[in-house]
N, C-alpha and C. Protein backbone atom coordinates (compact mmCIF):
# COMPACT_ATOMS: atom_id res chain seq x y z
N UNK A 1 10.52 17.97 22.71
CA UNK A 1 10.82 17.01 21.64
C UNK A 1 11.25 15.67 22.26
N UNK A 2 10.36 15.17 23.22
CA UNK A 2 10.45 14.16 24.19
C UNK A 2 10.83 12.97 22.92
N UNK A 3 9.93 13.17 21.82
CA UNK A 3 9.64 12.02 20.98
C UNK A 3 10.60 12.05 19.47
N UNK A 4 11.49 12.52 19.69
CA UNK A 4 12.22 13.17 18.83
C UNK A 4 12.87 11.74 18.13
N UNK A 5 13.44 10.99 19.30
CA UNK A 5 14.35 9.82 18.89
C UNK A 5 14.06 8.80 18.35
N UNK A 6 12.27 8.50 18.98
CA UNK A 6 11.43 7.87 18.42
C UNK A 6 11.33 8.02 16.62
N UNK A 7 10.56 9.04 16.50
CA UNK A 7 11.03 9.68 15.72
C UNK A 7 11.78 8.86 14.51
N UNK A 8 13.11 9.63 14.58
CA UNK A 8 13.76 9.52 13.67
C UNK A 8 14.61 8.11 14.23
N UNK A 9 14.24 7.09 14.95
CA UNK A 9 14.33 5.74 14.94
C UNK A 9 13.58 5.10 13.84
N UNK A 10 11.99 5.41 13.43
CA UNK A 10 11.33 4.60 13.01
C UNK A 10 11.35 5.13 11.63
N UNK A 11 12.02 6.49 11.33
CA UNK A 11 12.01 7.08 9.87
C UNK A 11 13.41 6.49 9.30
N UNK A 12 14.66 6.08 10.22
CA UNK A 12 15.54 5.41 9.72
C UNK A 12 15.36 3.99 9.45
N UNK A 13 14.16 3.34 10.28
CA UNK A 13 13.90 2.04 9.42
C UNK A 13 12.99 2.44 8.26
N UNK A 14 11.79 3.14 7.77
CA UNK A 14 11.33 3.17 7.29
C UNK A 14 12.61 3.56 5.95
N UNK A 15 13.93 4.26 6.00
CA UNK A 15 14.95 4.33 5.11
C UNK A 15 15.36 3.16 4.90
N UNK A 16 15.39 2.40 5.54
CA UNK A 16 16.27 1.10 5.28
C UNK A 16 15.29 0.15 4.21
N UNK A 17 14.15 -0.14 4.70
CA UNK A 17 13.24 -0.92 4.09
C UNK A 17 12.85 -0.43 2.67
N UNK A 18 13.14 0.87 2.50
CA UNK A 18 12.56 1.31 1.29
C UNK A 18 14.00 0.87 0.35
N UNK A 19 15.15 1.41 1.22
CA UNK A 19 16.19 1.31 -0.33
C UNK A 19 16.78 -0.34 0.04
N UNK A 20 16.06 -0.73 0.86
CA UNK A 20 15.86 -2.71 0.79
C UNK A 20 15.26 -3.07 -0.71
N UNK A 21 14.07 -2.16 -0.69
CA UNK A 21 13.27 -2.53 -1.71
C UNK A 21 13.53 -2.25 -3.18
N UNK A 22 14.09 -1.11 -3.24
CA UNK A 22 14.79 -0.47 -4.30
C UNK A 22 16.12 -1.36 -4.62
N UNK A 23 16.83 -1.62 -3.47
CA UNK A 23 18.05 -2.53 -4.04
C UNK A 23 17.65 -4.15 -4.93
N UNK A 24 16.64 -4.65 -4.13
CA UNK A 24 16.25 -5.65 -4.85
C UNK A 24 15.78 -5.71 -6.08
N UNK A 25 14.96 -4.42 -6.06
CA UNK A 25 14.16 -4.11 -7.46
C UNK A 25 14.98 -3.82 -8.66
N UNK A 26 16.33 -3.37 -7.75
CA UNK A 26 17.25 -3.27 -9.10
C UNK A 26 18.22 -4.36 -9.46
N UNK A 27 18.42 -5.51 -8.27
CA UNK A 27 19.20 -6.46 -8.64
C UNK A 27 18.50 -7.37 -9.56
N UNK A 28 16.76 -7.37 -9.54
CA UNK A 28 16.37 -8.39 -9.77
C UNK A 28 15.98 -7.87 -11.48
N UNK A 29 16.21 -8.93 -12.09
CA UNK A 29 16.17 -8.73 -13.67
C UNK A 29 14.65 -8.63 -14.40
């Protein structure tokens, strides 16, 4: 699981960007 960190490096941005998107979607009226 050489690639492990990789990994769940690029699935924690892929978390960030999504509830980026979701936060906006809900701030915005």
């Amino acid at each position: 699981m050489r690639n492990a960190w990789h990994f769940y490096y690029a699935l924690t941005l892929v978390i960030k960007v999504v509830c980026g998107g979701v936060g906006v979607a809900l701030l915005t009226p």
